[in-house]
PDB file of N, CA and C in Angstrom:
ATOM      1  N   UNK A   1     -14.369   0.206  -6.001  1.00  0.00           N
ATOM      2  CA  UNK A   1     -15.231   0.157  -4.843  1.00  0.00           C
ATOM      3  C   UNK A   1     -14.424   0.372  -3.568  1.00  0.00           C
ATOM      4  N   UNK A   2     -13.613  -0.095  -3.426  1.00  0.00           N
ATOM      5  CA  UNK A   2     -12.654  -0.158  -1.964  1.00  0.00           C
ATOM      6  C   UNK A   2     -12.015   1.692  -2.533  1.00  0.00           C
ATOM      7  N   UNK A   3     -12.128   2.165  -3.112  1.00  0.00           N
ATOM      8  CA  UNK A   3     -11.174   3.240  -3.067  1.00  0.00           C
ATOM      9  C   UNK A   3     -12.175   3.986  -2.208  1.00  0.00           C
ATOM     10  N   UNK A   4     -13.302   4.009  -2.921  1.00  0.00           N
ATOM     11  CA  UNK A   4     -14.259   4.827  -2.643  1.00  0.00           C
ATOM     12  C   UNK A   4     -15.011   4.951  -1.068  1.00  0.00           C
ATOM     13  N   UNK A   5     -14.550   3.523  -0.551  1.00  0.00           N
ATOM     14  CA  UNK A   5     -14.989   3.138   1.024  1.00  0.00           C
ATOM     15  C   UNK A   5     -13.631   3.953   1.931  1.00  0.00           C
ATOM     16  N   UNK A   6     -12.420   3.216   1.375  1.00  0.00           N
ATOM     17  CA  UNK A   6     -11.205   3.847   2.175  1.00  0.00           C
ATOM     18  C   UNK A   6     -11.366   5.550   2.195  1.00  0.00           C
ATOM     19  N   UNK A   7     -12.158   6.378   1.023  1.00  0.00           N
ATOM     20  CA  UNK A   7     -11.727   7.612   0.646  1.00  0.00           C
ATOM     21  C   UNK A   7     -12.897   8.119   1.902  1.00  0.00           C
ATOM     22  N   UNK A   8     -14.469   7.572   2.360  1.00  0.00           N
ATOM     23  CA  UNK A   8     -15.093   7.802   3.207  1.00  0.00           C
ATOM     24  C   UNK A   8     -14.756   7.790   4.632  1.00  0.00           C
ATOM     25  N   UNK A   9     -14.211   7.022   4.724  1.00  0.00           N
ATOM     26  CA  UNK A   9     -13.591   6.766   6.232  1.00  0.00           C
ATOM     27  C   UNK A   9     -13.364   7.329   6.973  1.00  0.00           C
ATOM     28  N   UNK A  10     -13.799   7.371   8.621  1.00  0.00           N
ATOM     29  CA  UNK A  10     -13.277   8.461   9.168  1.00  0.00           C
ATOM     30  C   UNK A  10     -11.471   8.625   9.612  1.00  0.00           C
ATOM     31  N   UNK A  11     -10.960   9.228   9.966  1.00  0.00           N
ATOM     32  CA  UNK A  11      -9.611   9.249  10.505  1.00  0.00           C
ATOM     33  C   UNK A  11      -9.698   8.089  11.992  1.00  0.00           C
ATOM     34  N   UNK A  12     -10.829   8.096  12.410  1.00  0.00           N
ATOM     35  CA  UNK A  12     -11.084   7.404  13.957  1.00  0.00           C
ATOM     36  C   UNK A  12     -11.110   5.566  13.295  1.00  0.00           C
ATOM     37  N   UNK A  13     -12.097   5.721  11.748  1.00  0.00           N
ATOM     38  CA  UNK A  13     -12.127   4.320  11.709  1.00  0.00           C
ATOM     39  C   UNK A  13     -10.597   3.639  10.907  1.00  0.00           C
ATOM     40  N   UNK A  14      -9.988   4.680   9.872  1.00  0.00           N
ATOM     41  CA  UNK A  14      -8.656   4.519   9.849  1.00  0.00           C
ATOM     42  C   UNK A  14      -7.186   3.936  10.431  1.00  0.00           C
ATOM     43  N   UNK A  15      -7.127   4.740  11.942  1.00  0.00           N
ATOM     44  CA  UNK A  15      -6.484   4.904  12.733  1.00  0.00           C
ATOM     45  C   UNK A  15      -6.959   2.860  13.240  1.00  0.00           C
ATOM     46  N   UNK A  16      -8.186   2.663  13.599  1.00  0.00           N
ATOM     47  CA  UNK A  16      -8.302   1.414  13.985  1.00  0.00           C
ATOM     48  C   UNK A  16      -7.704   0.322  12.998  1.00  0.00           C
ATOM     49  N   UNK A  17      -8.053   0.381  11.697  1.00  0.00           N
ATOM     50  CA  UNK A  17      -7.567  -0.494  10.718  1.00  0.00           C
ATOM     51  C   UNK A  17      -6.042  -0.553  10.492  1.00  0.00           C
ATOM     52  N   UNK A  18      -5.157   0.919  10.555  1.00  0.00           N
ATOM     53  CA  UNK A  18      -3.584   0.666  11.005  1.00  0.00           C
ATOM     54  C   UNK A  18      -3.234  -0.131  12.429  1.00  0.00           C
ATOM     55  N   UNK A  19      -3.721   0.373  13.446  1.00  0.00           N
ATOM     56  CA  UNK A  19      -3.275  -0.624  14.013  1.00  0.00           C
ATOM     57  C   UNK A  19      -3.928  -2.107  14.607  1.00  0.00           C
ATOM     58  N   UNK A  20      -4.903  -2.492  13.791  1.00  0.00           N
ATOM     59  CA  UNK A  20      -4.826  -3.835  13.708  1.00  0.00           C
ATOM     60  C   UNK A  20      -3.963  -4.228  12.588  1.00  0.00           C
ATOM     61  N   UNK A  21      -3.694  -3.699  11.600  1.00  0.00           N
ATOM     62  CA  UNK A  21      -3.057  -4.270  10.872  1.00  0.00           C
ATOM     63  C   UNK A  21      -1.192  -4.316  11.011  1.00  0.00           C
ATOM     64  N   UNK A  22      -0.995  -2.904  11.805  1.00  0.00           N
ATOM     65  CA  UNK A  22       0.289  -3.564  12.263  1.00  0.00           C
ATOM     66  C   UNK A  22       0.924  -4.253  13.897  1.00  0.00           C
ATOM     67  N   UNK A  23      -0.840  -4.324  14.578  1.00  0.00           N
ATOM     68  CA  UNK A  23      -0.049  -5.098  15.271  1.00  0.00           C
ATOM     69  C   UNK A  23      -0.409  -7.064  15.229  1.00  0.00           C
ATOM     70  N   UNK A  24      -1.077  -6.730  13.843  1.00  0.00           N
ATOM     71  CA  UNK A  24      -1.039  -8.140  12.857  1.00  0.00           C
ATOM     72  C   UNK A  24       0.574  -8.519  12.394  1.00  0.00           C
ATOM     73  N   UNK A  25       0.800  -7.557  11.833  1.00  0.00           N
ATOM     74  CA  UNK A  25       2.157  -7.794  11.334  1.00  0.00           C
ATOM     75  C   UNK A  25       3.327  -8.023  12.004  1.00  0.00           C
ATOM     76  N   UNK A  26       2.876  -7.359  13.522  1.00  0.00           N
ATOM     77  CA  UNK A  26       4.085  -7.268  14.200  1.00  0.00           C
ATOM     78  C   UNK A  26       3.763  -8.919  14.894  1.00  0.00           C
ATOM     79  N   UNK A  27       2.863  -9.815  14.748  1.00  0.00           N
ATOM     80  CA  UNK A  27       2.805 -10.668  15.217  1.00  0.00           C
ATOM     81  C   UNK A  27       2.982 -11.890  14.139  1.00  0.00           C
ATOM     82  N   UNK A  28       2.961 -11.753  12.956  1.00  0.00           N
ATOM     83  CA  UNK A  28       3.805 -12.274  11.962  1.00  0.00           C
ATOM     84  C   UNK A  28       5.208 -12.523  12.443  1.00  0.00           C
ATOM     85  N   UNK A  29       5.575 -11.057  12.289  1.00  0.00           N
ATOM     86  CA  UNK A  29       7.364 -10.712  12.289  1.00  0.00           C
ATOM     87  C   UNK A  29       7.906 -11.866  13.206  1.00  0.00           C
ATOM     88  N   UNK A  30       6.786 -11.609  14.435  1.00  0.00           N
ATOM     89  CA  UNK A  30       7.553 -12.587  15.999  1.00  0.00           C
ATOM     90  C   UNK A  30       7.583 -14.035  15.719  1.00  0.00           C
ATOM     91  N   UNK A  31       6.502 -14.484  15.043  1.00  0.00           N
ATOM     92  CA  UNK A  31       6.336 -15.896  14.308  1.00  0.00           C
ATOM     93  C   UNK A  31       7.602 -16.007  13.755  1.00  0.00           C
ATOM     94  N   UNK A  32       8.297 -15.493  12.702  1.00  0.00           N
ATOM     95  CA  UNK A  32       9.411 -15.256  11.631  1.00  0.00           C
ATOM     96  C   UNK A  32      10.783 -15.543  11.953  1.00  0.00           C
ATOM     97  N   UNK A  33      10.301 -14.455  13.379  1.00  0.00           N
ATOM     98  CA  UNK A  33      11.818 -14.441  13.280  1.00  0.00           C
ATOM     99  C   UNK A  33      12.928 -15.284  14.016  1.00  0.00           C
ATOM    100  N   UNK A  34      12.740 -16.327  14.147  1.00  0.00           N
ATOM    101  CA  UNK A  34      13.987 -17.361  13.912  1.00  0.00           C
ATOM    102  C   UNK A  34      14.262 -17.744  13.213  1.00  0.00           C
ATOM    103  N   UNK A  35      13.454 -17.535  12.125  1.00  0.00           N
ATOM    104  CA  UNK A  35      13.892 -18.443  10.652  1.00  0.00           C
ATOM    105  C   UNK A  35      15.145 -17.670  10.045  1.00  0.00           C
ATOM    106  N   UNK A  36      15.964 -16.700  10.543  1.00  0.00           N
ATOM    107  CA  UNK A  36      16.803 -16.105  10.303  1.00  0.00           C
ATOM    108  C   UNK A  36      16.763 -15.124   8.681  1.00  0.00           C
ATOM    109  N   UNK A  37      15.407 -15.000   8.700  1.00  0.00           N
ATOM    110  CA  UNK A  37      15.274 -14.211   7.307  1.00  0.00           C
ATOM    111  C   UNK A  37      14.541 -12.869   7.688  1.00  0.00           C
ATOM    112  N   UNK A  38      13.743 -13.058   8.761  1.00  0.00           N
ATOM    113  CA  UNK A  38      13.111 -11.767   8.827  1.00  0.00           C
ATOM    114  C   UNK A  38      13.603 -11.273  10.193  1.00  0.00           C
ATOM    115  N   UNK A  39      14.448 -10.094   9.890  1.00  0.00           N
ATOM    116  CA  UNK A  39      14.437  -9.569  10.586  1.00  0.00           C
ATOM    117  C   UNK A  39      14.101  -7.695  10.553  1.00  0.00           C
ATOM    118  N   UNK A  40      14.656  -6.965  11.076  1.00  0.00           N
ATOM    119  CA  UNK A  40      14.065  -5.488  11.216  1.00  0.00           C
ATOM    120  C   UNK A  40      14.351  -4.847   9.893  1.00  0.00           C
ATOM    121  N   UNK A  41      15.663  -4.879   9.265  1.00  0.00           N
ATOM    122  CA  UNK A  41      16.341  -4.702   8.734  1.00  0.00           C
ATOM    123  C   UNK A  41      15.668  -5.231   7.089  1.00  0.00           C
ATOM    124  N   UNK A  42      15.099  -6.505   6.660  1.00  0.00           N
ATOM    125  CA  UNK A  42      14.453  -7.288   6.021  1.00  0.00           C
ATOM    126  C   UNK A  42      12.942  -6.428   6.152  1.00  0.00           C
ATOM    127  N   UNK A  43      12.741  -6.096   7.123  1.00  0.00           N
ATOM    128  CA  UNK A  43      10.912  -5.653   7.037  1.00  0.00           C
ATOM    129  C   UNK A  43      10.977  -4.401   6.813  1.00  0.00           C
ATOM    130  N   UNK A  44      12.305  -3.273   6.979  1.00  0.00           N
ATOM    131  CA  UNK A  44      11.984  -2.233   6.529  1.00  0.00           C
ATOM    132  C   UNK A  44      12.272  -2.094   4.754  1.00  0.00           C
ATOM    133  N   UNK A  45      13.432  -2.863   4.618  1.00  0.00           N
ATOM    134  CA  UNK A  45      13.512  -3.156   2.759  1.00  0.00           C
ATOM    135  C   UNK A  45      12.393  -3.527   2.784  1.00  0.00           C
ATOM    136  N   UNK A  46      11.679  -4.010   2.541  1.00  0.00           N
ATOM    137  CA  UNK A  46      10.696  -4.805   2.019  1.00  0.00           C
ATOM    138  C   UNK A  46       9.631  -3.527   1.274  1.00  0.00           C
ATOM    139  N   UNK A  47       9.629  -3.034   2.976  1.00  0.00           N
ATOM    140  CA  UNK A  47       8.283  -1.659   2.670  1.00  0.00           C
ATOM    141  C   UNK A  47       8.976  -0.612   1.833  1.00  0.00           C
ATOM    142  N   UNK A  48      10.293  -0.096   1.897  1.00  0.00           N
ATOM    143  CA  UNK A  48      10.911   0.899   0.989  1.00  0.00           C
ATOM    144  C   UNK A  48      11.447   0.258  -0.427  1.00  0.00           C
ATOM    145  N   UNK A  49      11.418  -0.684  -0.937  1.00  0.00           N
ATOM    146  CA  UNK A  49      11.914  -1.128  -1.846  1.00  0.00           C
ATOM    147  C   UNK A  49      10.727  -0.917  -3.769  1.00  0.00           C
ATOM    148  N   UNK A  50      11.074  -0.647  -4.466  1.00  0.00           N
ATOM    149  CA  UNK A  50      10.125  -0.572  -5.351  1.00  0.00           C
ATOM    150  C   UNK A  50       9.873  -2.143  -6.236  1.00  0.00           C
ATOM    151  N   UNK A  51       8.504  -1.754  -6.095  1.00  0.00           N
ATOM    152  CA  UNK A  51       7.966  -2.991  -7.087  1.00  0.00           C
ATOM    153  C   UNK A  51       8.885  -3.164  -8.393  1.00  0.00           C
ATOM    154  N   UNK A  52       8.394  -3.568  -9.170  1.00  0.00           N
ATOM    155  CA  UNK A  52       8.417  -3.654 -10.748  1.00  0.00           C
ATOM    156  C   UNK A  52       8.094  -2.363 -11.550  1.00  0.00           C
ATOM    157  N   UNK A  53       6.642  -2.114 -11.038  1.00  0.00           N
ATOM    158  CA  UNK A  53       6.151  -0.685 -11.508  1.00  0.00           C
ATOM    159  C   UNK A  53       6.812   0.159 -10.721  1.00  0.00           C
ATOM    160  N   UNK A  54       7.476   0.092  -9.621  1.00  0.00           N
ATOM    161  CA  UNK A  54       8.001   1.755  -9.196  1.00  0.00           C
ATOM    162  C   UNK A  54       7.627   1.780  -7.905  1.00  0.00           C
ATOM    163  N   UNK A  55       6.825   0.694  -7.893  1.00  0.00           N
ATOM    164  CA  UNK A  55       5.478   1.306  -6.437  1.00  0.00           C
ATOM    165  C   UNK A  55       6.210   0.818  -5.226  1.00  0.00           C
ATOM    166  N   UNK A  56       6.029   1.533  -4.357  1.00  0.00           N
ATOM    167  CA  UNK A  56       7.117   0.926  -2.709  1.00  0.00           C
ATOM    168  C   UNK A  56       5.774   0.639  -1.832  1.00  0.00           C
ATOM    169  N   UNK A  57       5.716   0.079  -1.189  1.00  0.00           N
ATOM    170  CA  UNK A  57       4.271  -0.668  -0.136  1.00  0.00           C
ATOM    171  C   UNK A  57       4.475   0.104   0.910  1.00  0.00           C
ATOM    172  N   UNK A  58       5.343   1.154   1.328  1.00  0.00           N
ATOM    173  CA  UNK A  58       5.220   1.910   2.089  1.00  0.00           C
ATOM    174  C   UNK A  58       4.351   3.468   1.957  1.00  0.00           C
ATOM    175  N   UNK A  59       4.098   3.514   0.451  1.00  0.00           N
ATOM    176  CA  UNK A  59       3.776   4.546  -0.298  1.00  0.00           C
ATOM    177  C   UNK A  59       2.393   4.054  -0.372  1.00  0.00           C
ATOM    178  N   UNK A  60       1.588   3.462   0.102  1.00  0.00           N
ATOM    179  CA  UNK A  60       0.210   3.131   0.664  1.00  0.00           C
ATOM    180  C   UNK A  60      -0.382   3.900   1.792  1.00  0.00           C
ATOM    181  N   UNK A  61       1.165   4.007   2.561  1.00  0.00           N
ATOM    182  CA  UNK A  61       0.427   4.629   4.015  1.00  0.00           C
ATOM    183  C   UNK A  61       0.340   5.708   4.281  1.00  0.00           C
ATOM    184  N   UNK A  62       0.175   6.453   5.390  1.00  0.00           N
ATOM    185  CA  UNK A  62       0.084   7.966   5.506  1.00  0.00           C
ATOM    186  C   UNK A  62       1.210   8.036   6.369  1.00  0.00           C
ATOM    187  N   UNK A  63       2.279   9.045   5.884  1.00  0.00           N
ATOM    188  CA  UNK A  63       3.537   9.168   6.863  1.00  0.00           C
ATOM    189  C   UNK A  63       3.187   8.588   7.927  1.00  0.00           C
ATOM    190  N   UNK A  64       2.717   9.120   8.545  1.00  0.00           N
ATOM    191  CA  UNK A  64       2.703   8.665  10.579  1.00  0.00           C
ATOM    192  C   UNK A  64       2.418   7.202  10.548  1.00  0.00           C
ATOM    193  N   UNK A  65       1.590   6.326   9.834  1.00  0.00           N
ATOM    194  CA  UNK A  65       1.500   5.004   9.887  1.00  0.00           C
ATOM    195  C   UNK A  65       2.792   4.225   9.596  1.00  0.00           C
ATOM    196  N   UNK A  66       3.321   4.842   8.491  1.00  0.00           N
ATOM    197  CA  UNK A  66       4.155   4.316   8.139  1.00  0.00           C
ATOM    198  C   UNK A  66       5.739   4.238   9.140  1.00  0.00           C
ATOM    199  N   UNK A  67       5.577   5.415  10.134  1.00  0.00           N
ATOM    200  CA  UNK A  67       6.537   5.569  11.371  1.00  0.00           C
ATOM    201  C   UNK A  67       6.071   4.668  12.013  1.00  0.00           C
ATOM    202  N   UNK A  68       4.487   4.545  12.349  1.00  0.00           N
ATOM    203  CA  UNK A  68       4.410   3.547  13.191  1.00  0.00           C
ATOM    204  C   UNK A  68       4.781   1.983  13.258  1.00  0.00           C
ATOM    205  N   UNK A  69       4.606   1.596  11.681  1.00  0.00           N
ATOM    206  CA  UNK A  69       5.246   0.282  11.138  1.00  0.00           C
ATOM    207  C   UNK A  69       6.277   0.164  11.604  1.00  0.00           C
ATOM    208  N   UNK A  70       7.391   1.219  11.658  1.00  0.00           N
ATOM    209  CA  UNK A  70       8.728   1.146  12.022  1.00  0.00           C
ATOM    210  C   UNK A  70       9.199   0.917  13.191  1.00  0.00           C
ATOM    211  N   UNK A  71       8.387   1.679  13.676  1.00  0.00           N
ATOM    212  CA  UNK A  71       8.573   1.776  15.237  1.00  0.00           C
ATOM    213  C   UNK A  71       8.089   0.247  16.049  1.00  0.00           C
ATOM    214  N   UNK A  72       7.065  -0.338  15.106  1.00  0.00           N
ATOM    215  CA  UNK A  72       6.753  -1.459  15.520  1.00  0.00           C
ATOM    216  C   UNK A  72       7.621  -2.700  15.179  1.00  0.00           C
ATOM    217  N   UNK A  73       8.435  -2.276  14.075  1.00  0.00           N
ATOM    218  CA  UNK A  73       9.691  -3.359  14.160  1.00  0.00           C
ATOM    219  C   UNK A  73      11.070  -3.093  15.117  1.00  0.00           C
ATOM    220  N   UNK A  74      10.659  -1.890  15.392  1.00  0.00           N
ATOM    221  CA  UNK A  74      12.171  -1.670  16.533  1.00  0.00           C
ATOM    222  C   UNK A  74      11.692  -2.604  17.527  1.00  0.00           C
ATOM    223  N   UNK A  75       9.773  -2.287  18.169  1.00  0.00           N
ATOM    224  CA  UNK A  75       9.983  -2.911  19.126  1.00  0.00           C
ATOM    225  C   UNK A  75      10.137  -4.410  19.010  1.00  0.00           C
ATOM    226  N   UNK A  76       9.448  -4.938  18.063  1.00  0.00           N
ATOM    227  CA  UNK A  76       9.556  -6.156  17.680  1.00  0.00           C
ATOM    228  C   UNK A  76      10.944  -6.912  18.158  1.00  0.00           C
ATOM    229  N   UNK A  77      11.493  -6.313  17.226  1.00  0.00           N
ATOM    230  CA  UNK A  77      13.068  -6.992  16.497  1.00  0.00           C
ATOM    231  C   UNK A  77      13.918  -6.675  18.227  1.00  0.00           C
ATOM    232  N   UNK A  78      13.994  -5.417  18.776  1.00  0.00           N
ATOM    233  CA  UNK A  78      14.762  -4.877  19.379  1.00  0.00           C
ATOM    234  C   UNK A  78      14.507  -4.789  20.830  1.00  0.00           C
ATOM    235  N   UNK A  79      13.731  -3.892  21.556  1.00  0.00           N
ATOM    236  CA  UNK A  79      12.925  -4.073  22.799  1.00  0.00           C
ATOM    237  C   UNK A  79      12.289  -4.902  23.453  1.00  0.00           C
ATOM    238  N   UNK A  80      11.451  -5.578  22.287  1.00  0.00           N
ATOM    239  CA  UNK A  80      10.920  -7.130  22.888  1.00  0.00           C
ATOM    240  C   UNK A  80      11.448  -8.190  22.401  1.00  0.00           C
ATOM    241  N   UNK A  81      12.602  -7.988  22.011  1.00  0.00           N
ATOM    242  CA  UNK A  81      12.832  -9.507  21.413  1.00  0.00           C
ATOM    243  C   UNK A  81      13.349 -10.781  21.971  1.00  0.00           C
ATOM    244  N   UNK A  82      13.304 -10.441  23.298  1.00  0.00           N
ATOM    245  CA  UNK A  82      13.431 -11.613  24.440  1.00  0.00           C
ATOM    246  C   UNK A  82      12.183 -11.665  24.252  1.00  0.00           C
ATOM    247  N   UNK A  83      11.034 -11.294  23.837  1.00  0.00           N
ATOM    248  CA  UNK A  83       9.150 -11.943  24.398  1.00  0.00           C
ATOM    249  C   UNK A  83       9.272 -12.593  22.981  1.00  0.00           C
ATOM    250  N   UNK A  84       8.976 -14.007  23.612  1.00  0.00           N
ATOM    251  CA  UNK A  84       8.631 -15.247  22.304  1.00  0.00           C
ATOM    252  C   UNK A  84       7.509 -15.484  21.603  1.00  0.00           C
ATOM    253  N   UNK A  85       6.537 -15.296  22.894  1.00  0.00           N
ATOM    254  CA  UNK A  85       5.177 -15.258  22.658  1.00  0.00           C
ATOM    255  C   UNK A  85       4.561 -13.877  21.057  1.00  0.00           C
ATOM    256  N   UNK A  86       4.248 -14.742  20.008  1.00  0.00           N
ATOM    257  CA  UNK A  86       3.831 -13.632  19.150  1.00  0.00           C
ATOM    258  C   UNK A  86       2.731 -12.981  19.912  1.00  0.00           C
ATOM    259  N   UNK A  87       1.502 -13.635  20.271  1.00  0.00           N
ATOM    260  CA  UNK A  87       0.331 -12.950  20.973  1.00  0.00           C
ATOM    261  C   UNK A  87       0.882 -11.986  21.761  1.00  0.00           C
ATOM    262  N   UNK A  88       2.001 -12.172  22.941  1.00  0.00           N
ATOM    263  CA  UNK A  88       2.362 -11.435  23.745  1.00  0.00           C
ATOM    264  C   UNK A  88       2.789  -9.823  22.915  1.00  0.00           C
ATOM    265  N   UNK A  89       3.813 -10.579  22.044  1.00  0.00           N
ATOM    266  CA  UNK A  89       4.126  -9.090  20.822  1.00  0.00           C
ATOM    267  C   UNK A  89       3.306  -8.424  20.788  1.00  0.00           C
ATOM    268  N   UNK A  90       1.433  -8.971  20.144  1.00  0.00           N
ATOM    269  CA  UNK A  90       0.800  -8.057  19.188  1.00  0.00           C
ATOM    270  C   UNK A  90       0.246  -7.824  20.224  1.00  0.00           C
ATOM    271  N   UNK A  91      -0.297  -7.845  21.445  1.00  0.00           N
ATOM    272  CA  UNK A  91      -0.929  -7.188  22.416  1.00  0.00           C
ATOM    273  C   UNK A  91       0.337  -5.829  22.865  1.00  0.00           C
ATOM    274  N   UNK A  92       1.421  -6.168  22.976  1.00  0.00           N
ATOM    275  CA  UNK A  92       2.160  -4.548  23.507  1.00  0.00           C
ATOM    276  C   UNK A  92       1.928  -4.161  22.437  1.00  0.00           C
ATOM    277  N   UNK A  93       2.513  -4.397  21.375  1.00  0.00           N
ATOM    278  CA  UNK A  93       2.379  -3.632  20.040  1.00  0.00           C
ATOM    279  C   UNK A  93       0.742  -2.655  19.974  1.00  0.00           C
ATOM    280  N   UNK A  94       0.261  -3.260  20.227  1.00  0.00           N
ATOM    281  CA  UNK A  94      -1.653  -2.579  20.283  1.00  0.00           C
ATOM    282  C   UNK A  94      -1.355  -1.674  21.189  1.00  0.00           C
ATOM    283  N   UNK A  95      -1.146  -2.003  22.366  1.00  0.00           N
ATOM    284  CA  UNK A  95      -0.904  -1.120  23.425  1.00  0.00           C
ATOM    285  C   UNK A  95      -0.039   0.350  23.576  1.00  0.00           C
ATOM    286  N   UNK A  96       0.861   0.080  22.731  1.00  0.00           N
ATOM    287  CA  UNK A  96       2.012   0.956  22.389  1.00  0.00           C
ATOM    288  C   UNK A  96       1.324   1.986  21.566  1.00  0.00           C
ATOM    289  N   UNK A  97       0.760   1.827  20.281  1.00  0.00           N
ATOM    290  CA  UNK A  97       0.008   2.372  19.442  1.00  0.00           C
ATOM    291  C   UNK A  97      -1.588   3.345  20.230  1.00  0.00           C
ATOM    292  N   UNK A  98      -2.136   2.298  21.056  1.00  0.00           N
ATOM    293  CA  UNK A  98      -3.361   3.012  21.579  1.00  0.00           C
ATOM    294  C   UNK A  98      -2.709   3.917  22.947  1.00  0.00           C
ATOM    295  N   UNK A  99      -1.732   3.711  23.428  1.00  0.00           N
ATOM    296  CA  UNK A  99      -1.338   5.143  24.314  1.00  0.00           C
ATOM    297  C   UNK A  99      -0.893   6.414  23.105  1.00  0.00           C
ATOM    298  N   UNK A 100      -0.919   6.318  21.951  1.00  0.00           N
ATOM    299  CA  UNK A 100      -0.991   7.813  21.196  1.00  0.00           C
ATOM    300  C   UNK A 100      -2.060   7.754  20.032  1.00  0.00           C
ATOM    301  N   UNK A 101      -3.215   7.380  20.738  1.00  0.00           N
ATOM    302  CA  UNK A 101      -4.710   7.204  19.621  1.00  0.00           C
ATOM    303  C   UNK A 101      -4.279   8.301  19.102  1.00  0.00           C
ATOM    304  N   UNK A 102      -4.688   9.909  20.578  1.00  0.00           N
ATOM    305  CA  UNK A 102      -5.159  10.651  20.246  1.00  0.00           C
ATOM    306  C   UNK A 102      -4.170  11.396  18.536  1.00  0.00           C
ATOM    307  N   UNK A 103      -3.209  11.400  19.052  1.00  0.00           N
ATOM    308  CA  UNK A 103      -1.976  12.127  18.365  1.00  0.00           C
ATOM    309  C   UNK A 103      -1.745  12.028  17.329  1.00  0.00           C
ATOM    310  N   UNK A 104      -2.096  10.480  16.741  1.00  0.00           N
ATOM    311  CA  UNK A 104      -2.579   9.707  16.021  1.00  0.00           C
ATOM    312  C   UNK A 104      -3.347  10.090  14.645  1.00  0.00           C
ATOM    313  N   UNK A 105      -4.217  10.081  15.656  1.00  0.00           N
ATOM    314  CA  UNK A 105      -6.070  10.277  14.675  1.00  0.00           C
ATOM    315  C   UNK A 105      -5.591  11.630  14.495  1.00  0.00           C
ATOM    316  N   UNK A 106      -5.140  12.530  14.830  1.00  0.00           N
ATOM    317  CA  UNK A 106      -5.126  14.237  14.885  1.00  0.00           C
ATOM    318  C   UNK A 106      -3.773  14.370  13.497  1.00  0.00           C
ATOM    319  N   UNK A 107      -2.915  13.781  13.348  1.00  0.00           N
ATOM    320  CA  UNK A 107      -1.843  13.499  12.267  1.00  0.00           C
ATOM    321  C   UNK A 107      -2.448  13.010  10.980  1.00  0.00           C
ATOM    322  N   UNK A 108      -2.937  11.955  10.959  1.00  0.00           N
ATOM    323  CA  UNK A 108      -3.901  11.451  10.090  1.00  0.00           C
ATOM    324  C   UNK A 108      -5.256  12.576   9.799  1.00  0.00           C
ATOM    325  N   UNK A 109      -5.375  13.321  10.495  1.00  0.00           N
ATOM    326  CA  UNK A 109      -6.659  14.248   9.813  1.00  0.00           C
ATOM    327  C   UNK A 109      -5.724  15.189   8.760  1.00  0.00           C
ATOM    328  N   UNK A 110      -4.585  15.427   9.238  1.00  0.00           N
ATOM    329  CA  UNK A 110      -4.053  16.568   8.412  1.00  0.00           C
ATOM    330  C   UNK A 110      -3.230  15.677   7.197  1.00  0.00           C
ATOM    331  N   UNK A 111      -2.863  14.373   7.101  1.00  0.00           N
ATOM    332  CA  UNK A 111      -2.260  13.488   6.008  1.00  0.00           C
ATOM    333  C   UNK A 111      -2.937  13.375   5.145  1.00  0.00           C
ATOM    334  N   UNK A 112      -4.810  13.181   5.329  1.00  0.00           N
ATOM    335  CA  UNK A 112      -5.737  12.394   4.233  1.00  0.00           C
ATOM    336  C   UNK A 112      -6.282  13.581   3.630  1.00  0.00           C
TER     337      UNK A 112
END
């Protein structure tokens, strides 16, 4: 059932569900990271690393999302990592992402 919803989707309603979901994550990460385990370095293994079966969790996304994940731990880990505030994180993080909707949604038409 979910294949069949994700496979309908537009690129516009897509594009919304990546970045709530990574600037969910990127507001995780900010939660995390003092615990001295997660850091940039830790979140990109994570996504390139293979399961058991083979499968890497980065191999879910569509290239460009999957840059964007990245890009959202540079800023995370790297650019903002004087901002403590996770909320503060996942609002630039949103922000960062919705100044290239367009570029975006237009990458993702030619990925799916």
């Amino acid at each position: 059932m979910y294949y069949k919803i994700s496979d309908e989707m537009t690129p516009e309603g897509r594009y919304e569900n990546y970045k709530w979901y990574i600037s969910e994550s990127s507001e995780l990460w900010s939660k995390n990271k003092g615990n001295q385990f997660i850091n940039k370095q830790n979140v990109i293994d994570w996504y390139e690393t293979p399961n058991q079966k083979g499968q890497r969790p980065m191999d879910i996304f569509p290239p460009s999302i999957y840059s964007e994940i990245k890009n959202a731990a540079d800023l995370t880990f790297d650019k903002y990592s004087n901002i403590d505030s996770p909320d503060s994180i996942k609002v630039l993080i949103s922000k960062n992402i919705e100044n290239r909707r367009l570029d975006i949604i237009e990458l993702l038409k030619k990925e799916l």
